[in-house]
C-alpha atoms as a PDB file:
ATOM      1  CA  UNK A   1     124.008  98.832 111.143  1.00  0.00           C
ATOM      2  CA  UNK A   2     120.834  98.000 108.795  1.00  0.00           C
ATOM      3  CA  UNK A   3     118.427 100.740 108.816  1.00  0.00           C
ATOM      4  CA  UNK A   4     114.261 100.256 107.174  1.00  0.00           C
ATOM      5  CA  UNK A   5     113.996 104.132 105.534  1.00  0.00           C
ATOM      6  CA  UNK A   6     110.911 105.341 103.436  1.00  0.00           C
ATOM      7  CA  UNK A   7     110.404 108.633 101.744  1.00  0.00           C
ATOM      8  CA  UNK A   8     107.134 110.570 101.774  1.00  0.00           C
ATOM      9  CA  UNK A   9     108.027 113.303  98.869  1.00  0.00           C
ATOM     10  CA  UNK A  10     105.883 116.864  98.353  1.00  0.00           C
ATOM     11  CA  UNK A  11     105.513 117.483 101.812  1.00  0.00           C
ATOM     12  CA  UNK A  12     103.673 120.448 103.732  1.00  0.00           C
ATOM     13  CA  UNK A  13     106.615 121.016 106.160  1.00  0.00           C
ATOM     14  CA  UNK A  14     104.165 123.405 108.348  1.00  0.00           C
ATOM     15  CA  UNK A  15     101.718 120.234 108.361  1.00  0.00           C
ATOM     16  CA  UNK A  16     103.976 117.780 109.283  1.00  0.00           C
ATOM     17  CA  UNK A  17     105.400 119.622 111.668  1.00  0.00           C
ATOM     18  CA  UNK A  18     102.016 120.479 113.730  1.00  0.00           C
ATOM     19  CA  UNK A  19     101.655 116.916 113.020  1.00  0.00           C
ATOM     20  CA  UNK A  20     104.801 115.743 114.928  1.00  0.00           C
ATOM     21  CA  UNK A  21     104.324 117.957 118.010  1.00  0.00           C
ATOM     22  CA  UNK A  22     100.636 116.528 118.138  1.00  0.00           C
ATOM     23  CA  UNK A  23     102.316 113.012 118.677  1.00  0.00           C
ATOM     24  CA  UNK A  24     104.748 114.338 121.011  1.00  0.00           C
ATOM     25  CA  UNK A  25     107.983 114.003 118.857  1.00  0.00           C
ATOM     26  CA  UNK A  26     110.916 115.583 120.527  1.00  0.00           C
ATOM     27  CA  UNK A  27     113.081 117.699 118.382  1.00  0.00           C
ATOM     28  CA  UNK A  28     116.724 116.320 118.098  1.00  0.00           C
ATOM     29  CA  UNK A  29     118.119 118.408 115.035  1.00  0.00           C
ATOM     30  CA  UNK A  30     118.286 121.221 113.557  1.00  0.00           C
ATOM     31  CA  UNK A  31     120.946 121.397 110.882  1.00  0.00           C
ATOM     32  CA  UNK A  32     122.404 122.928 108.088  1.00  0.00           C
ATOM     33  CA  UNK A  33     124.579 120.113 105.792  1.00  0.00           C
ATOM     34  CA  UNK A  34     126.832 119.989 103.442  1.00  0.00           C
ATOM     35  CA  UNK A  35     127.354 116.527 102.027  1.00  0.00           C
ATOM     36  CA  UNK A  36     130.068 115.830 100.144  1.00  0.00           C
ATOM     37  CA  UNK A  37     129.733 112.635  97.638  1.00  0.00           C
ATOM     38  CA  UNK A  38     132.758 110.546  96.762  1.00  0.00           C
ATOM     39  CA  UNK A  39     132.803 108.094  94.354  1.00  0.00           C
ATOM     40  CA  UNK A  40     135.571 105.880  92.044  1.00  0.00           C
ATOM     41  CA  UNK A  41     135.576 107.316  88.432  1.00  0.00           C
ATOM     42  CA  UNK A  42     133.642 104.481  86.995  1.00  0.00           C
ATOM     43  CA  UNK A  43     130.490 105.928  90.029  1.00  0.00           C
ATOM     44  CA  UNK A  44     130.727 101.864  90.476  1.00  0.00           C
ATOM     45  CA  UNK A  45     128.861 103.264  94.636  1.00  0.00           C
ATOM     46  CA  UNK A  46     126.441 105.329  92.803  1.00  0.00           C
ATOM     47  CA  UNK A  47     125.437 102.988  89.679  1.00  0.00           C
ATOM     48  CA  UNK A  48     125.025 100.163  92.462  1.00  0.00           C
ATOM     49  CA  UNK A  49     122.953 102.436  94.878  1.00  0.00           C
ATOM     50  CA  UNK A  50     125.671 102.949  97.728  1.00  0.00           C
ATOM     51  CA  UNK A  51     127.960 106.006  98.099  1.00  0.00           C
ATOM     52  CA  UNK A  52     130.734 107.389 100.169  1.00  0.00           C
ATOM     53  CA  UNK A  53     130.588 110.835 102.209  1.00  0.00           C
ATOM     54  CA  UNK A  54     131.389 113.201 104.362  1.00  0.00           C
ATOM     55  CA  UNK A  55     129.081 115.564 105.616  1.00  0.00           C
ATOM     56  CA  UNK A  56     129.827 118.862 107.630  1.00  0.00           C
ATOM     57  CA  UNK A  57     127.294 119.804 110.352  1.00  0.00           C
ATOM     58  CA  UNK A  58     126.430 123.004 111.470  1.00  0.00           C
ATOM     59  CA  UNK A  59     124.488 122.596 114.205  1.00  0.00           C
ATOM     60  CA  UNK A  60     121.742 125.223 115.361  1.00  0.00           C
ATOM     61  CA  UNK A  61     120.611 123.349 118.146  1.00  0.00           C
ATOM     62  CA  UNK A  62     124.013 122.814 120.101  1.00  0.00           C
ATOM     63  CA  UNK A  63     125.513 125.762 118.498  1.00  0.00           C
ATOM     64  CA  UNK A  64     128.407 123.958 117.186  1.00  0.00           C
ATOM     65  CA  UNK A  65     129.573 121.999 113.754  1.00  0.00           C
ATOM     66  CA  UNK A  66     130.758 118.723 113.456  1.00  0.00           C
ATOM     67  CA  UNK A  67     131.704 115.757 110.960  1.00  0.00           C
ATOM     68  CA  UNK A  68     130.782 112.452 109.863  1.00  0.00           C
ATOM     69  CA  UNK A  69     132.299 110.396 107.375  1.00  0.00           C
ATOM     70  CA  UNK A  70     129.791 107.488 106.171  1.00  0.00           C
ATOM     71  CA  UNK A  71     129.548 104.719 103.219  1.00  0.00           C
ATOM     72  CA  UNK A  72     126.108 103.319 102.689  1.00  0.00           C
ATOM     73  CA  UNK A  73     125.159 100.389 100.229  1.00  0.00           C
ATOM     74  CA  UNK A  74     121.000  99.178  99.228  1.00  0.00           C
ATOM     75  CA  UNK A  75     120.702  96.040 100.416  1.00  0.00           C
ATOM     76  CA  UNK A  76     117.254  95.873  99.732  1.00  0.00           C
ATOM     77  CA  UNK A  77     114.415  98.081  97.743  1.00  0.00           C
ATOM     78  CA  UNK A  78     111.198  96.174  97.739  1.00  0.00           C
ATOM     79  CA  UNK A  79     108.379  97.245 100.231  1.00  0.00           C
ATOM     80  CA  UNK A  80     111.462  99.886 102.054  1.00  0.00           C
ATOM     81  CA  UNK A  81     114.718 100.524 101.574  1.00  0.00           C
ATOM     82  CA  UNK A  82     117.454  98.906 103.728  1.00  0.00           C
ATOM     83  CA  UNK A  83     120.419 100.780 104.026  1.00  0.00           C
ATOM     84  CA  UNK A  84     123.693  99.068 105.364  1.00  0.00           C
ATOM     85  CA  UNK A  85     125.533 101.790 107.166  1.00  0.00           C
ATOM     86  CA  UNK A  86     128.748 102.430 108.183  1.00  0.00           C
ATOM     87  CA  UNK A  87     129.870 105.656 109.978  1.00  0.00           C
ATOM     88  CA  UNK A  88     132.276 107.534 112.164  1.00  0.00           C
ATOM     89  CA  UNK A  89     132.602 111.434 113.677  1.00  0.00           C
ATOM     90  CA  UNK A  90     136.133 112.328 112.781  1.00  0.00           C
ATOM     91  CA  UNK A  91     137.775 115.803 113.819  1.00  0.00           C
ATOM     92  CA  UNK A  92     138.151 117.449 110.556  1.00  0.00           C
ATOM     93  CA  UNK A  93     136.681 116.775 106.631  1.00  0.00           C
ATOM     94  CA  UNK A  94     139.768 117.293 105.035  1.00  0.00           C
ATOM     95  CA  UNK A  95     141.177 114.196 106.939  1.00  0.00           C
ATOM     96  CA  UNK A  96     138.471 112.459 105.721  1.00  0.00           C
ATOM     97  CA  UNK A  97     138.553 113.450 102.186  1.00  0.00           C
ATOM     98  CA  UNK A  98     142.406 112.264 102.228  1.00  0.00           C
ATOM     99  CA  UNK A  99     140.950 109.133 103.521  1.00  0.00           C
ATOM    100  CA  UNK A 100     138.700 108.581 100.836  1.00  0.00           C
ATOM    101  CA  UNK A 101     141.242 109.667  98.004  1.00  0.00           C
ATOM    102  CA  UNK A 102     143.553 107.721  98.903  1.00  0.00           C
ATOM    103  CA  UNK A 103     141.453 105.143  98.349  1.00  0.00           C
ATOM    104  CA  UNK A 104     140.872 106.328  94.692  1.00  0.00           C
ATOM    105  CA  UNK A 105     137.577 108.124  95.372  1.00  0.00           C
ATOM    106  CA  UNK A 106     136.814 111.087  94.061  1.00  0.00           C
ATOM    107  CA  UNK A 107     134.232 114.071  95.119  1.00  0.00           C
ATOM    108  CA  UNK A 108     131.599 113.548  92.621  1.00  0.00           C
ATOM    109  CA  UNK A 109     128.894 116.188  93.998  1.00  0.00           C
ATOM    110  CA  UNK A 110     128.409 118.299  97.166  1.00  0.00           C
ATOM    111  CA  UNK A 111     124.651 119.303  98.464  1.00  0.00           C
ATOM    112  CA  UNK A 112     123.766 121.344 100.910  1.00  0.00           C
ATOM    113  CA  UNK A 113     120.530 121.205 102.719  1.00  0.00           C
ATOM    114  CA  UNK A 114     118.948 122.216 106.119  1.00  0.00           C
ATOM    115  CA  UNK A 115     117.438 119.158 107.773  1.00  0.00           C
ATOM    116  CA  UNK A 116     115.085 119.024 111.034  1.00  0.00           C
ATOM    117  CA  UNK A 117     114.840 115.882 112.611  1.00  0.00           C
ATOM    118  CA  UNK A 118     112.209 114.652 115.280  1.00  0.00           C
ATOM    119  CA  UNK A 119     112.064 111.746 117.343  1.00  0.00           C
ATOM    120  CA  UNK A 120     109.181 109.299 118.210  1.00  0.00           C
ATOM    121  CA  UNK A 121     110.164 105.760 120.395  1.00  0.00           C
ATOM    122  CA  UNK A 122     112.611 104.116 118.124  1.00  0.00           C
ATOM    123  CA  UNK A 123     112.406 106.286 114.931  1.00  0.00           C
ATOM    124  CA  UNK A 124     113.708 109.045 113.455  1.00  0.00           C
ATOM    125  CA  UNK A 125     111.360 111.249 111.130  1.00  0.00           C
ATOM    126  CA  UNK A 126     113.458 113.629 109.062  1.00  0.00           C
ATOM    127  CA  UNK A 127     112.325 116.940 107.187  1.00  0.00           C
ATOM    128  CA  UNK A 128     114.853 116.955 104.413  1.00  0.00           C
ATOM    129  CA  UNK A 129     115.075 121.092 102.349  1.00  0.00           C
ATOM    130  CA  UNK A 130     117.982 120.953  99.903  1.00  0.00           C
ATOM    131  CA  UNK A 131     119.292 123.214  97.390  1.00  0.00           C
ATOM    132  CA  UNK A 132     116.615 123.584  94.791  1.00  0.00           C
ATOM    133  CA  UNK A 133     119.274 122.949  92.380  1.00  0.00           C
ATOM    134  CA  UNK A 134     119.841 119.699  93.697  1.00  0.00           C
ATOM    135  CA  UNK A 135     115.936 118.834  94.925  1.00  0.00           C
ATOM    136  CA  UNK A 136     113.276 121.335  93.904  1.00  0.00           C
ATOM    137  CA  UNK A 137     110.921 119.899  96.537  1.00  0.00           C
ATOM    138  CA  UNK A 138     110.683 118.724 100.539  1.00  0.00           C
ATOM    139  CA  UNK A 139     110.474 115.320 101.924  1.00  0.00           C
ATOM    140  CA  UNK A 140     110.797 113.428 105.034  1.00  0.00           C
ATOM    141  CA  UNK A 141     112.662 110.586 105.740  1.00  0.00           C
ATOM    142  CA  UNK A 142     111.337 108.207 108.226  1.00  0.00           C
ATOM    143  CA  UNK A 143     114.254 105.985 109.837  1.00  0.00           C
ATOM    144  CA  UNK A 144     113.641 102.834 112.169  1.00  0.00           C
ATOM    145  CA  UNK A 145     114.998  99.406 112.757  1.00  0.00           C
ATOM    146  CA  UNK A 146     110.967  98.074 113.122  1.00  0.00           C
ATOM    147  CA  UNK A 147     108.751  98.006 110.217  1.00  0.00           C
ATOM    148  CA  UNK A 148     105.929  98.289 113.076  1.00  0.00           C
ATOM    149  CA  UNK A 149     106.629 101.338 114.252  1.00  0.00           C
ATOM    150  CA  UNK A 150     107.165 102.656 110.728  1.00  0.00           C
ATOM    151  CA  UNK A 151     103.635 101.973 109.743  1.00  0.00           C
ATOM    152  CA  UNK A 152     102.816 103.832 112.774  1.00  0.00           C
ATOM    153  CA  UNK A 153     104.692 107.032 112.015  1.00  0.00           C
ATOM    154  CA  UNK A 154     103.520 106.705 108.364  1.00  0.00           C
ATOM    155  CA  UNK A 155      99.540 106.327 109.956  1.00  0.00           C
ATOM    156  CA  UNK A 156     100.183 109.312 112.487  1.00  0.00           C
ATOM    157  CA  UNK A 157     101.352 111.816 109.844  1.00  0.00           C
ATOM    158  CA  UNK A 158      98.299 111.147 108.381  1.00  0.00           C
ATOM    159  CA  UNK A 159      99.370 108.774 105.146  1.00  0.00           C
ATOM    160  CA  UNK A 160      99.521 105.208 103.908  1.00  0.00           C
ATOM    161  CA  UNK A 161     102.307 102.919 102.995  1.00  0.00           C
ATOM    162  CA  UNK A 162     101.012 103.785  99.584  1.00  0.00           C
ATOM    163  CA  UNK A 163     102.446 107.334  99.460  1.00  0.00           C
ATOM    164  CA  UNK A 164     105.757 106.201 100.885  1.00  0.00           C
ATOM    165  CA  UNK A 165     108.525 105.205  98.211  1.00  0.00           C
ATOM    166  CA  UNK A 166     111.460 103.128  98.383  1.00  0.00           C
ATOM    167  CA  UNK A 167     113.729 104.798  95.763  1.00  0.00           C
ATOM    168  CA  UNK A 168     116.687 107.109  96.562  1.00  0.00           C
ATOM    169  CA  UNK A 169     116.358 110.520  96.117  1.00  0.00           C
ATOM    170  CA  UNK A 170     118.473 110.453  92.742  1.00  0.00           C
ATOM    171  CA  UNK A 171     115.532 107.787  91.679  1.00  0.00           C
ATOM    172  CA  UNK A 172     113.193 110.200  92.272  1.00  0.00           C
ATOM    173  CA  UNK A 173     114.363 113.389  90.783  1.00  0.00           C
ATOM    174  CA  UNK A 174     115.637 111.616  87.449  1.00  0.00           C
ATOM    175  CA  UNK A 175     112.198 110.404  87.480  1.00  0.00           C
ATOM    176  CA  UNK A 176     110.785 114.155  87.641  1.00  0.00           C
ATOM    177  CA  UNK A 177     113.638 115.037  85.164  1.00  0.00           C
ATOM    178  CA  UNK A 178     112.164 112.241  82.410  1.00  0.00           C
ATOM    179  CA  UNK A 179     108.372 113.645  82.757  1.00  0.00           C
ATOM    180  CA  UNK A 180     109.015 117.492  82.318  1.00  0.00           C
END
């Protein structure tokens, strides 16, 4: 699956979220996450902007907690970024961790963060709050497969393509990292 994703970054979660019920966005998550990073020694995913994980869902809105294990690879960073996606639920982490180490990957980093999703037609806007040892500040995340509906969300929450970004969230902070 190919996914268009853009990042608006120093968010006013309170805002957006008055915001989202204004447009009559539907709640679909409400989560707690821990994502767990895997990577070969050499970080050959992470230097060319992919990764391997596993993340471990604890659900507040079903009450329940479930897994996912994913790989993700940029296939494109100009005006958004396009994500090729590949992932699977599967019963238990630890499987999936032997999976991925038997493959010769090893956990390079595991972040936790609560997440709070909302959907409007075809996209997925997502308030992202992770450790602030990992991310000192919140974002959304606005998912789609059409770049028209995109600009729409982008319009509705009340910004322009101009304060979206492209760059992954390790962009970003080692960006804030170099101007301090």
């Amino acid at each position: 699956m190919k996914e268009i994703e853009t990042r608006i970054i120093d968010i006013d979660i309170d805002d957006i979220r008055k915001k989202l019920l204004k447009i009559n966005a539907v709640k679909v998550k409400q989560q707690d996450q821990v994502n767990n990073i895997y990577d070969f020694s050499d970080r050959r995913l992470l230097n060319n902007k992919g990764y391997a994980r596993i993340r471990i869902v604890d659900d507040k809105l079903k009450n329940c907690t479930y897994c996912y294990m994913t790989t993700k690879k940029l296939l494109s960073q100009e005006k958004y970024k396009i994500m090729e996606e590949h992932e699977i639920q599967i019963s238990n982490s630890i499987e999936g961790e032997n999976i991925f180490q038997a493959l010769g990957l090893k956990l390079v980093e595991s972040i936790k963060k609560y997440r709070e999703s909302y959907k409007y037609k075809n996209t997925l806007i997502e308030i992202d709050i992770n450790e602030k040892t990992f991310c000192p500040f919140p974002y959304i995340e606005i998912e789609t497969s059409n770049e028209d509906e995109l600009k729409e969300v982008v319009t509705l929450l009340g910004y322009t393509l101009e304060n979206t970004t492209s760059k992954t969230i390790y962009e970003i902070i080692n960006e804030r990292k170099n101007i301090r």
